[in-house]
N, C-alpha and C. Protein backbone atom coordinates (compact mmCIF):
# COMPACT_ATOMS: atom_id res chain seq x y z
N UNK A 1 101.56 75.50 86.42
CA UNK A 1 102.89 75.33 85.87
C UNK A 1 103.67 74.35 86.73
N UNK A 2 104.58 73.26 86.21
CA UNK A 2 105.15 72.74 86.69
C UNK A 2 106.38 73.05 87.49
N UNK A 3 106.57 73.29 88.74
CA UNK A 3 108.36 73.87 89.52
C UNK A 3 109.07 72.54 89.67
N UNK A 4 110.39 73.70 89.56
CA UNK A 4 111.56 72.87 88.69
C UNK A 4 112.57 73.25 90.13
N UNK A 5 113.49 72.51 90.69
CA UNK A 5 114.22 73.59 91.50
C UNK A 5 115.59 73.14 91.48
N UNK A 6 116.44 74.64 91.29
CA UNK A 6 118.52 73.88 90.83
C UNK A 6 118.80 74.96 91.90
N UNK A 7 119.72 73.65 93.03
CA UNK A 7 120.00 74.01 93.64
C UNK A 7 121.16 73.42 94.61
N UNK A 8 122.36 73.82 94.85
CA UNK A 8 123.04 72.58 95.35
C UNK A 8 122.54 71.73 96.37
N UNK A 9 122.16 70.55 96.55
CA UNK A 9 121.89 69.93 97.25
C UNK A 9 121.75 70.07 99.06
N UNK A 10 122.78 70.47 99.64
CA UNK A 10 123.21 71.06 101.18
C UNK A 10 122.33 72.65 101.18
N UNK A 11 121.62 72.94 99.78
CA UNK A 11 120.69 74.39 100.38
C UNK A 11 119.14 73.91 99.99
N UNK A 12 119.06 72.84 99.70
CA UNK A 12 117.88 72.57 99.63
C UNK A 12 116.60 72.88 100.86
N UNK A 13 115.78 73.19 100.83
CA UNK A 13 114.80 73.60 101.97
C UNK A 13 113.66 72.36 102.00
N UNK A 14 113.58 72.10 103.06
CA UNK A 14 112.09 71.13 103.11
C UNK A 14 111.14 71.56 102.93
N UNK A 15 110.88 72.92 103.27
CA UNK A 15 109.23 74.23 102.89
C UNK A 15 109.41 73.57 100.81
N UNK A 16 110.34 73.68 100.28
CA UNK A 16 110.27 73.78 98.74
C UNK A 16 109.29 72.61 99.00
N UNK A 17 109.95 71.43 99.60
CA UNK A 17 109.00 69.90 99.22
C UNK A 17 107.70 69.94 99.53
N UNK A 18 107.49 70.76 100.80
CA UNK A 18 106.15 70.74 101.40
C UNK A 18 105.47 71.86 100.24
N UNK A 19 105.81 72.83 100.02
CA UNK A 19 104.88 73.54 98.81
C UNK A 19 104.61 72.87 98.00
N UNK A 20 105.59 72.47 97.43
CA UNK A 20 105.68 71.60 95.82
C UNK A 20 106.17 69.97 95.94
N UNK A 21 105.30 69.16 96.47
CA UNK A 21 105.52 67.78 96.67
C UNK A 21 105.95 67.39 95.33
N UNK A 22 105.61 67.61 94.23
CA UNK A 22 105.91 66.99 92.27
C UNK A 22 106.42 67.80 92.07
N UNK A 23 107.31 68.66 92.67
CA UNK A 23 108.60 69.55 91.79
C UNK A 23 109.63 68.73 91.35
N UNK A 24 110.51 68.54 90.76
CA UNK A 24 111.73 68.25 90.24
C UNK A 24 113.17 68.69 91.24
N UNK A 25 114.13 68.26 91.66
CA UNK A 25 114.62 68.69 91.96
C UNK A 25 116.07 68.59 91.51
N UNK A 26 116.76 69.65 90.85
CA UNK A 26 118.13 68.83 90.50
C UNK A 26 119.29 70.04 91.25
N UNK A 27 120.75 69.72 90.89
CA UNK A 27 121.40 70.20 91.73
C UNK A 27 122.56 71.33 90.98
N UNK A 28 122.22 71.23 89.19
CA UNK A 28 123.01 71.58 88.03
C UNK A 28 121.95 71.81 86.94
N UNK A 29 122.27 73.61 86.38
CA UNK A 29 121.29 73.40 85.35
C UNK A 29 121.91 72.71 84.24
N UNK A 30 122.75 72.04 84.55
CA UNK A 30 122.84 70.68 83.13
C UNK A 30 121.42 69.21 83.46
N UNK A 31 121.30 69.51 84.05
CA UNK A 31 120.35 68.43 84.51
C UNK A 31 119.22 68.56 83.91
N UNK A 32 118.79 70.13 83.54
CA UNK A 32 117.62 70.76 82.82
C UNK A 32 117.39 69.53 81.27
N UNK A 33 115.85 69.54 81.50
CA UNK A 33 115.07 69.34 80.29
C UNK A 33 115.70 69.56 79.34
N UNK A 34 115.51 68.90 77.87
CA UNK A 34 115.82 69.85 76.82
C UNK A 34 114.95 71.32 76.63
N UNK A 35 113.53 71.04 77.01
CA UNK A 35 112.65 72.37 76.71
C UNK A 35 112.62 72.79 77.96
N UNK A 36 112.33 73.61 78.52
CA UNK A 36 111.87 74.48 79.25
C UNK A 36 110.53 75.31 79.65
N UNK A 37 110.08 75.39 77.77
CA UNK A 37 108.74 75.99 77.70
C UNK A 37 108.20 75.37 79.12
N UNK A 38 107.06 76.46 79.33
CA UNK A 38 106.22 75.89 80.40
C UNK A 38 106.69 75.71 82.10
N UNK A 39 107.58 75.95 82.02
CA UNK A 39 108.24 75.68 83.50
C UNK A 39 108.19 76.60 84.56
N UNK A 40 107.89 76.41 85.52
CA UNK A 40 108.72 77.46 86.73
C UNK A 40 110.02 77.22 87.47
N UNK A 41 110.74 77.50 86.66
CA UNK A 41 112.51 77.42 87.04
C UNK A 41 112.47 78.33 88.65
N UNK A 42 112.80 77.68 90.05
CA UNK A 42 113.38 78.48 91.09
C UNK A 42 114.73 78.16 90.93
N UNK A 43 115.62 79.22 91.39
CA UNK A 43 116.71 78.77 90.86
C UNK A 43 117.50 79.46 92.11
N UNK A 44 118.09 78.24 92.86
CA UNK A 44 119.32 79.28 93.93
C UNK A 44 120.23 80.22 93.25
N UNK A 45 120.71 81.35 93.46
CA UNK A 45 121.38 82.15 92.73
C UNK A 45 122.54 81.85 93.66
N UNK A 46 123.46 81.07 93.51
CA UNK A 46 124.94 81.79 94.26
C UNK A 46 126.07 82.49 93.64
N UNK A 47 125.80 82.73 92.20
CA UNK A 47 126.93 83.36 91.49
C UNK A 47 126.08 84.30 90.91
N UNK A 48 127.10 85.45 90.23
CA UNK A 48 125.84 85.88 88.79
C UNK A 48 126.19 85.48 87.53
N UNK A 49 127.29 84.20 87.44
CA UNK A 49 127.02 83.22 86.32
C UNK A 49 125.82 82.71 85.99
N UNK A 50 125.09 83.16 86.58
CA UNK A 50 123.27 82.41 86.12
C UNK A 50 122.70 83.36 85.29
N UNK A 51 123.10 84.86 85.71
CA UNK A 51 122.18 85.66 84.85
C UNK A 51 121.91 85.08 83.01
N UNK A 52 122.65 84.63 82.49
CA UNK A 52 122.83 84.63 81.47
C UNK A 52 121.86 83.26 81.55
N UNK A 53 122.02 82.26 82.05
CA UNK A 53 120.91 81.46 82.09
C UNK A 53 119.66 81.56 82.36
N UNK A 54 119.56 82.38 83.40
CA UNK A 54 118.31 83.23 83.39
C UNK A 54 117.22 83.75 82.44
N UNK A 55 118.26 84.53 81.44
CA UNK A 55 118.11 84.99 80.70
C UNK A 55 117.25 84.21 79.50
N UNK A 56 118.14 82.89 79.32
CA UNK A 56 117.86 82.14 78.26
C UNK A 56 116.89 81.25 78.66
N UNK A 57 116.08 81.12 79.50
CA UNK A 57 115.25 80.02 79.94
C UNK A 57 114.08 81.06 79.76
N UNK A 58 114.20 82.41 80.34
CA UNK A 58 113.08 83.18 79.96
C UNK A 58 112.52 83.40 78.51
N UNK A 59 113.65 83.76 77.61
CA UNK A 59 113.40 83.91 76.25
C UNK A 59 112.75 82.40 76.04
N UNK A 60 113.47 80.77 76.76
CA UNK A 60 112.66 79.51 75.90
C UNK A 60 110.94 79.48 76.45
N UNK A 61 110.34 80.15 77.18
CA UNK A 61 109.37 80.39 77.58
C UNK A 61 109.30 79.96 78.98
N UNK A 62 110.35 79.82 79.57
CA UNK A 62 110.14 79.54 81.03
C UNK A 62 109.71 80.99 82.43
N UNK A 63 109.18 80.48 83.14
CA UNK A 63 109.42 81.47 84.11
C UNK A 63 109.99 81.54 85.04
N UNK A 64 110.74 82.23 86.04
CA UNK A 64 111.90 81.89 86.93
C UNK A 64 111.85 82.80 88.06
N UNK A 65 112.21 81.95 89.18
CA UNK A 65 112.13 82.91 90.20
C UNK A 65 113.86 82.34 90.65
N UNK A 66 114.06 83.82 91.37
CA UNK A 66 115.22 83.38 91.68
C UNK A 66 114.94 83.41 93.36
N UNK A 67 116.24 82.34 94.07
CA UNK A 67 116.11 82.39 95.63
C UNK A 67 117.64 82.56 96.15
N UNK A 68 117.99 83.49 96.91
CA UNK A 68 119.07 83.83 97.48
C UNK A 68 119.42 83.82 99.05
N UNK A 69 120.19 83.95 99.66
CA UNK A 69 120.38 84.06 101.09
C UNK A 69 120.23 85.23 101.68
N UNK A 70 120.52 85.85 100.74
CA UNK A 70 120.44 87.48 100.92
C UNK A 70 119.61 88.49 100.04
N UNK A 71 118.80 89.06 100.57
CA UNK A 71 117.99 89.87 99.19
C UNK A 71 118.65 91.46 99.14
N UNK A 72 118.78 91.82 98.35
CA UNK A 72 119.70 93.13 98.11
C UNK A 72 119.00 93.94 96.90
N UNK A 73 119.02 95.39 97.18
CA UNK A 73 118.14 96.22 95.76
C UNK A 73 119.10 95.93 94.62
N UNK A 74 120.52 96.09 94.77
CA UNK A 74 120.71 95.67 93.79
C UNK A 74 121.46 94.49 92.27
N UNK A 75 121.38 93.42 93.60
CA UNK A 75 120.95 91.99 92.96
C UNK A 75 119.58 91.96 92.51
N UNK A 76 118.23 92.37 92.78
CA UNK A 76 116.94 92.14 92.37
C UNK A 76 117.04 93.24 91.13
N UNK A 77 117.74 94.16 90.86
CA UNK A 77 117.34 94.98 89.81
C UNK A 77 117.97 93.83 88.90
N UNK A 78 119.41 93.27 89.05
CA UNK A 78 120.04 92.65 88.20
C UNK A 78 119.20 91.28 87.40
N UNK A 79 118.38 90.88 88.38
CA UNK A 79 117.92 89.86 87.96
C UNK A 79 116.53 89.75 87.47
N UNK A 80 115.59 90.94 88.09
CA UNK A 80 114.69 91.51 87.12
C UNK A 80 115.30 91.78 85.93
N UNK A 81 116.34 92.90 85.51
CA UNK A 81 116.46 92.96 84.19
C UNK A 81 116.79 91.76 83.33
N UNK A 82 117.45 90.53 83.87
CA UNK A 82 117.81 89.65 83.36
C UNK A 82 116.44 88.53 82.92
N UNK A 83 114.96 89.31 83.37
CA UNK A 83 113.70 88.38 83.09
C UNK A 83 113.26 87.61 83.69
N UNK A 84 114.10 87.90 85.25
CA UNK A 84 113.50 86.86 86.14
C UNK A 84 111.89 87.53 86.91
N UNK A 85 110.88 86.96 87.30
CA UNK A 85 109.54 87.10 87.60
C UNK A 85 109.48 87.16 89.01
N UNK A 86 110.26 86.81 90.00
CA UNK A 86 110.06 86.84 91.48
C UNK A 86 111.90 86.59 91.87
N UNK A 87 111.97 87.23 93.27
CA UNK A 87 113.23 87.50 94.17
C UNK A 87 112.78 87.22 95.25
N UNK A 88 113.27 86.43 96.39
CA UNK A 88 112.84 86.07 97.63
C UNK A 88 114.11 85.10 98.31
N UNK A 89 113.93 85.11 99.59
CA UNK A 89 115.18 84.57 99.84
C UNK A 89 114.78 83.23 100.42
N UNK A 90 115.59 81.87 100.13
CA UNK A 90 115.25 80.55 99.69
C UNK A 90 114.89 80.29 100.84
N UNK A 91 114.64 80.49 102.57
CA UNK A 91 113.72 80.24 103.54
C UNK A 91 112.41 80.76 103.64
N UNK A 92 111.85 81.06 102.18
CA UNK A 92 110.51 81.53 102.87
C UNK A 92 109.30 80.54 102.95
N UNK A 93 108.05 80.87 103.89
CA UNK A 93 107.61 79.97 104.49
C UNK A 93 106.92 79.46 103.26
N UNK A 94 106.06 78.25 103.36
CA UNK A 94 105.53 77.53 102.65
C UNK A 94 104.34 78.78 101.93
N UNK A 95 103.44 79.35 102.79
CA UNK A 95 102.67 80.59 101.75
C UNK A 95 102.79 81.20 101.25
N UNK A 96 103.81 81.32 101.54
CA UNK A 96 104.62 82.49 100.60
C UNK A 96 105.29 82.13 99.29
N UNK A 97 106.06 81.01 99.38
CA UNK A 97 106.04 80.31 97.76
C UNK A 97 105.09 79.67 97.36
N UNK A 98 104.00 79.46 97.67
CA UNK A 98 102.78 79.33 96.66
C UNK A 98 101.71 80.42 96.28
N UNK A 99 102.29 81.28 96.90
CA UNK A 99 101.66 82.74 96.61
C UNK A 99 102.63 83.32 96.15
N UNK A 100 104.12 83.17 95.72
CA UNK A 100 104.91 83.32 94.85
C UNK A 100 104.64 82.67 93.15
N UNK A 101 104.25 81.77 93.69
CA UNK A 101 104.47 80.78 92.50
C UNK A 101 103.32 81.18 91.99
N UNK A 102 101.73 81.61 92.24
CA UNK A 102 100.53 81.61 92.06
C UNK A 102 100.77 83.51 91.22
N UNK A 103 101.71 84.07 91.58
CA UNK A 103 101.69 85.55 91.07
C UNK A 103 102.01 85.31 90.05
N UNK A 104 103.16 84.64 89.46
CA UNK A 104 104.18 84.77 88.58
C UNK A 104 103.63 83.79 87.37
N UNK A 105 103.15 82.65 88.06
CA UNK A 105 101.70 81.88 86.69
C UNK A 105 100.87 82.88 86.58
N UNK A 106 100.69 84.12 86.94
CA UNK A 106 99.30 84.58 86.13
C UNK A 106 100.31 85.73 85.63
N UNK A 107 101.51 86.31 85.51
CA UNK A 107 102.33 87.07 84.65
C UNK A 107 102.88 88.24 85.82
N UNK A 108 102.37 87.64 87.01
CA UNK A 108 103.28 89.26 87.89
C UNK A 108 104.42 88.95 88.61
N UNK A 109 104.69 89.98 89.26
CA UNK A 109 106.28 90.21 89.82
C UNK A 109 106.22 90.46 91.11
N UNK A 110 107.14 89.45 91.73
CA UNK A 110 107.34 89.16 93.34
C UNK A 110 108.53 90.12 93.81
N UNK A 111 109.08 90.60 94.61
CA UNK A 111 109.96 90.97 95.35
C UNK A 111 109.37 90.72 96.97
N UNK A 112 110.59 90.58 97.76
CA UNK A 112 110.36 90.10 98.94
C UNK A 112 109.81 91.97 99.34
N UNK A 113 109.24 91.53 100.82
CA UNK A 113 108.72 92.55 101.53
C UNK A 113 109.79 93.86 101.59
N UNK A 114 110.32 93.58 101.88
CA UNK A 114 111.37 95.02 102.35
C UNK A 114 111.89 95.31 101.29
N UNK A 115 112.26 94.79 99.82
CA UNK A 115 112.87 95.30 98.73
C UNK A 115 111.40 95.72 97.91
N UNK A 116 110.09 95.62 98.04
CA UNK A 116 108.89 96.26 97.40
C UNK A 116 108.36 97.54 98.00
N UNK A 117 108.67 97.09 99.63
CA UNK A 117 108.33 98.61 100.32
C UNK A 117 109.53 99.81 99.51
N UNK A 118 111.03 99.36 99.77
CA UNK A 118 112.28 100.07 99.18
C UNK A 118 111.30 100.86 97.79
N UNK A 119 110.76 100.18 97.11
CA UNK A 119 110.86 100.49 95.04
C UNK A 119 109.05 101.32 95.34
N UNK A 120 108.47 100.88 96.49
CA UNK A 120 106.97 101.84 96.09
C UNK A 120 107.59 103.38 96.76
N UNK A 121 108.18 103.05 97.92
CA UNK A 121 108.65 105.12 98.64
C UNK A 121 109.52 105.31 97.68
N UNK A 122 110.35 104.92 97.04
CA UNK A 122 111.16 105.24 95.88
C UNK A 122 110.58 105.92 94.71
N UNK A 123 109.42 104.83 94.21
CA UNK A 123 108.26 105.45 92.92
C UNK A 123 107.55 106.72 93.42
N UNK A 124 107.04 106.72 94.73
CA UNK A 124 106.15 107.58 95.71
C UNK A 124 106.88 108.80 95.88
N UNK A 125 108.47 108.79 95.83
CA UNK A 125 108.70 110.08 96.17
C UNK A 125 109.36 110.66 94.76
N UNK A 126 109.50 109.84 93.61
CA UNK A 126 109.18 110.45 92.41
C UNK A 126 108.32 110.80 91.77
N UNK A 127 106.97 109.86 91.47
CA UNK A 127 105.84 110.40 91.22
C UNK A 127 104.68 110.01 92.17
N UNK A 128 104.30 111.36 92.68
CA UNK A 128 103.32 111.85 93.61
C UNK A 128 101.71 111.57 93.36
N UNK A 129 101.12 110.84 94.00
CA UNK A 129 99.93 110.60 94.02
C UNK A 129 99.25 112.09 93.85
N UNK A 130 97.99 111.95 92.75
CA UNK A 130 97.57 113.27 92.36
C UNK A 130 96.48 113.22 93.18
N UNK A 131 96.21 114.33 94.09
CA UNK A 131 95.37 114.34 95.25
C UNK A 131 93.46 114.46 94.88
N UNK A 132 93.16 114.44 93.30
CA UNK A 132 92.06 114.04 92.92
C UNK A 132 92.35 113.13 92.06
N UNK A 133 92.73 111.95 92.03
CA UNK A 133 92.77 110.92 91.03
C UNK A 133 91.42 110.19 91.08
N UNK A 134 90.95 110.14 89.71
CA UNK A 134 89.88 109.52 89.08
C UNK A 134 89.49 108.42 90.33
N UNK A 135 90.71 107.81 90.44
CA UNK A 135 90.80 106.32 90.76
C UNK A 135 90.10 106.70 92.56
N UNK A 136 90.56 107.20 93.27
CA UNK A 136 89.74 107.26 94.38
C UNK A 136 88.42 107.40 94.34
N UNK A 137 87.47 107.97 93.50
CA UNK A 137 86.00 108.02 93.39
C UNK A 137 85.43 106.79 93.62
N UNK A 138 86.13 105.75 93.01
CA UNK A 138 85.42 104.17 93.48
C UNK A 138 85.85 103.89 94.73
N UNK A 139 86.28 104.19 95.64
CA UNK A 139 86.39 103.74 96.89
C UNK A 139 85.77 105.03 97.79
N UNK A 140 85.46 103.75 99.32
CA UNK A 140 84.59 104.72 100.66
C UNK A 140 85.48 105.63 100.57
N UNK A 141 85.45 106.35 101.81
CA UNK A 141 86.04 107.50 102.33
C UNK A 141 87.10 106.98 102.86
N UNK A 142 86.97 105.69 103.97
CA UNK A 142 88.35 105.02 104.48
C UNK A 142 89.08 104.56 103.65
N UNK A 143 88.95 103.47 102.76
CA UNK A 143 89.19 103.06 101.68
C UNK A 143 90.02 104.14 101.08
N UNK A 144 89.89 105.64 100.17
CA UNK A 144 90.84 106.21 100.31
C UNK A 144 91.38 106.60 100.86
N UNK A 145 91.60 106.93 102.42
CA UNK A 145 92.82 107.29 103.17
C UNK A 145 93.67 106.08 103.30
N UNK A 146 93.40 105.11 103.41
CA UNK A 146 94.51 103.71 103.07
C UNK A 146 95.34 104.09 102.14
N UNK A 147 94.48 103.88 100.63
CA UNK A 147 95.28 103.76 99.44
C UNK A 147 96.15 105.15 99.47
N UNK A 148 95.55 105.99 100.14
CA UNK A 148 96.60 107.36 99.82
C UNK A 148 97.98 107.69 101.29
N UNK A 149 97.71 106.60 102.00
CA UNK A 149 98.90 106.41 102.89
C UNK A 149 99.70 105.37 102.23
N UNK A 150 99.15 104.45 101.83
CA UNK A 150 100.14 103.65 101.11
C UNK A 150 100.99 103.76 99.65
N UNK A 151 99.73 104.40 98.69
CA UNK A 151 100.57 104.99 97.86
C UNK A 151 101.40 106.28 98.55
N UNK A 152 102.14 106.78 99.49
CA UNK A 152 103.03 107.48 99.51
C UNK A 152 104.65 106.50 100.08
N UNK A 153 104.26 105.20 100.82
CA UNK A 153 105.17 104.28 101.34
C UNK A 153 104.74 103.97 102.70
N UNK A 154 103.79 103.91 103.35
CA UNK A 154 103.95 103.63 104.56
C UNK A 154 103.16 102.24 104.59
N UNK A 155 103.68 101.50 105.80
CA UNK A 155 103.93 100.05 105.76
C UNK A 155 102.04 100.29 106.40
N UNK A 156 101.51 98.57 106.72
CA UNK A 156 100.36 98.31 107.23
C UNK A 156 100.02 98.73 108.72
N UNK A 157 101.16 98.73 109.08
CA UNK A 157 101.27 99.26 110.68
C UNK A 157 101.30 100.44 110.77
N UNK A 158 102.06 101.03 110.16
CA UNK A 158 102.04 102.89 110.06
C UNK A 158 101.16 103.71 109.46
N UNK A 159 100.36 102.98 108.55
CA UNK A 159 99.08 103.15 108.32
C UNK A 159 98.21 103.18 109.36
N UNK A 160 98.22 101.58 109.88
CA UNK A 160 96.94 101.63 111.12
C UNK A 160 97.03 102.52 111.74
N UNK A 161 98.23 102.97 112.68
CA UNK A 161 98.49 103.60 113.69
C UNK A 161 98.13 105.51 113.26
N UNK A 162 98.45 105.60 111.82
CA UNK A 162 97.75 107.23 111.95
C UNK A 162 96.54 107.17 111.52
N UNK A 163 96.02 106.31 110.85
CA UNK A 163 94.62 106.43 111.49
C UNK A 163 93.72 105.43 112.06
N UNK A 164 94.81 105.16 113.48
CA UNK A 164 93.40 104.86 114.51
C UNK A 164 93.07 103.07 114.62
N UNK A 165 93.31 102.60 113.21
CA UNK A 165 92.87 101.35 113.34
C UNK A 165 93.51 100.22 113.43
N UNK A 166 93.44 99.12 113.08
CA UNK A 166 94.04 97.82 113.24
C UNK A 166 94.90 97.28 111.83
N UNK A 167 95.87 96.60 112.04
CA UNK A 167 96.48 96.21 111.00
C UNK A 167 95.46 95.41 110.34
N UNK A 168 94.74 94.36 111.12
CA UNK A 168 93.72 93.98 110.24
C UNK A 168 92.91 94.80 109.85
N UNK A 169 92.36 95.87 110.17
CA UNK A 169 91.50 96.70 109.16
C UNK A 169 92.04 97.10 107.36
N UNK A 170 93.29 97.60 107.95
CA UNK A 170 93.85 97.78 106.93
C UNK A 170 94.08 96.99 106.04
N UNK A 171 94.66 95.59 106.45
CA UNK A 171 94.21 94.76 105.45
C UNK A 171 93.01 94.70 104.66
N UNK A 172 91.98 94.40 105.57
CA UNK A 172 90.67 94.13 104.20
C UNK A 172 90.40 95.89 103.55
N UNK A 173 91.01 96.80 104.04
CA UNK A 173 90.24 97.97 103.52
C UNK A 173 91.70 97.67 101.93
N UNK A 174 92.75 97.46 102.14
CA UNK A 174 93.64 97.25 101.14
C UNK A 174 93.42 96.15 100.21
N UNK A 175 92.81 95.03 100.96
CA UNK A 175 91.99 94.11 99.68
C UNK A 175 90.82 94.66 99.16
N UNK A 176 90.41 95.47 99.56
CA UNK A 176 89.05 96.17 98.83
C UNK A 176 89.62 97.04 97.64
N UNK A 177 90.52 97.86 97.95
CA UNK A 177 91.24 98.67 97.15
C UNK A 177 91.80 97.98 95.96
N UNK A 178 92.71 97.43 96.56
CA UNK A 178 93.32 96.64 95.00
C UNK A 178 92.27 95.63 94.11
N UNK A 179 90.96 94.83 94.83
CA UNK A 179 90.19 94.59 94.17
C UNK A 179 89.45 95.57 93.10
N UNK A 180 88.94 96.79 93.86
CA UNK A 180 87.96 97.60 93.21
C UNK A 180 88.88 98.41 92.40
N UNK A 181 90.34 98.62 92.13
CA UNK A 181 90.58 99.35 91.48
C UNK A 181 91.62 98.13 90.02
N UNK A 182 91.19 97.13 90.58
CA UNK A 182 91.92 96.28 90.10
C UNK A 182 93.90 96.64 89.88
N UNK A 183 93.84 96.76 91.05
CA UNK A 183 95.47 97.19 91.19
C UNK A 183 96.30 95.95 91.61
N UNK A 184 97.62 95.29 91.19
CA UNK A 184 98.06 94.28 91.24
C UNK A 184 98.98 94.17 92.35
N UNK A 185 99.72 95.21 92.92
CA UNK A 185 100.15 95.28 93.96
C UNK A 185 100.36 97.09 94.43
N UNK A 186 100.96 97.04 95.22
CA UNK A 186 101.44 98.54 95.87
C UNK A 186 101.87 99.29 94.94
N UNK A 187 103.27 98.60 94.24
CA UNK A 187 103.71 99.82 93.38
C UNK A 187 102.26 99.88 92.00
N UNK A 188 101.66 99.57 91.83
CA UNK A 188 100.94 99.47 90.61
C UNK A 188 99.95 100.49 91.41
N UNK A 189 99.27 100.82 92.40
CA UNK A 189 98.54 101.67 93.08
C UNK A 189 99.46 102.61 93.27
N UNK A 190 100.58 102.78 93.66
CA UNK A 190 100.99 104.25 93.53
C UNK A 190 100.91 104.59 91.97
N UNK A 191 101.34 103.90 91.03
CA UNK A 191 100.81 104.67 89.84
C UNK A 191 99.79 104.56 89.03
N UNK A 192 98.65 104.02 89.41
CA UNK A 192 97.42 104.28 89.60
C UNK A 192 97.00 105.68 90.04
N UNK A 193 97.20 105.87 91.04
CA UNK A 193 97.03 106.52 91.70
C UNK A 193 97.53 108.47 91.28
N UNK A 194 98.41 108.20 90.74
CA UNK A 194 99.82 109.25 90.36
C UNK A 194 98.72 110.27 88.76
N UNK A 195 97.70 109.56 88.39
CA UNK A 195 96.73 109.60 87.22
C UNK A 195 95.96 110.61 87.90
N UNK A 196 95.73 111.67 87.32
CA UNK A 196 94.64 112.55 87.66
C UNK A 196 93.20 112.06 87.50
């Protein structure tokens, strides 16, 4: 997908150029295309006069991430409901918006780190991982004690540390997991998981 980025000029980031050398860059969504179809709109949010634009670029088939200075639960609910596909705040490093941008072309949903941990202990302490779910049978023995520390909220570190191992362990035992259970992120494994 092609990125598009409106943004006043004085918040522009150099990481955007270095991710996206052929992005577009303008400073007013009057500047916008007539179509949209097809696009990845990032869009600085400094008002919530945008929602409504938001809105309407999603319905023309665009996809949109929004970028803020500040990430807040509830500016990201506002702008999820409004159809936006990713929330992150407009310094993030170069991997991270192309692993933004790479989620949201295949149809999923970004939130920055600390507002996804916030919404999985949130889901986790409403609905409870069912302590024989189907879904653990395909994974080792380690493999489920990961997925069942994480589906309750605990971060990669607080994981390692109760049981024993390395943040990198946990990583690949958590890429094994979401591979083999084909789970798309955290909150999608807690309710995965939540399935008898």
């Amino acid at each position: 997908m092609k990125s598009l980025f409106i943004s006043p000029p004085h918040i522009q980031s150099p990481r955007w150029i270095e991710a996206f050398p052929s992005a577009q860059f303008i400073s007013d969504e009057d500047e916008l295309p007539a179509s949209v179809r097809g696009l990845l709109i990032w869009v600085y949010l400094n008002d919530s006069s945008l929602m409504a634009s938001i809105s309407a670029w999603v319905v023309s088939g665009a996809k949109v991430i929004v970028l803020t200075q500040a990430e807040s639960p509830a500016q990201a609910k506002e702008i999820i409901e409004a159809g936006a596909s990713a929330y992150l705040h407009y310094l993030a490093a170069v991997p991270v918006l192309n692993q933004v941008s790479q989620v949201v072309a295949l149809g999923g949903l970004w939130l920055g780190t600390d507002l996804m941990r916030q919404l999985v202990v949130a889901a986790a302490n409403l609905i409870k991982p069912h302590p024989a779910s189907k879904h653990l049978a395909l994974l080792s023995l380690r493999e489920q004690d990961v997925a069942r520390a994480v589906a309750v909220g605990k971060t990669n570190k607080e994981v390692a540390k109760g049981l024993g191992i390395t943040e990198r362990t946990v990583k690949a035992h958590l890429s094994a997991v979401f591979e083999k259970l084909k789970a798309r992120d955290r909150l999608h494994l807690v309710l995965m998981l939540s399935e008898p």
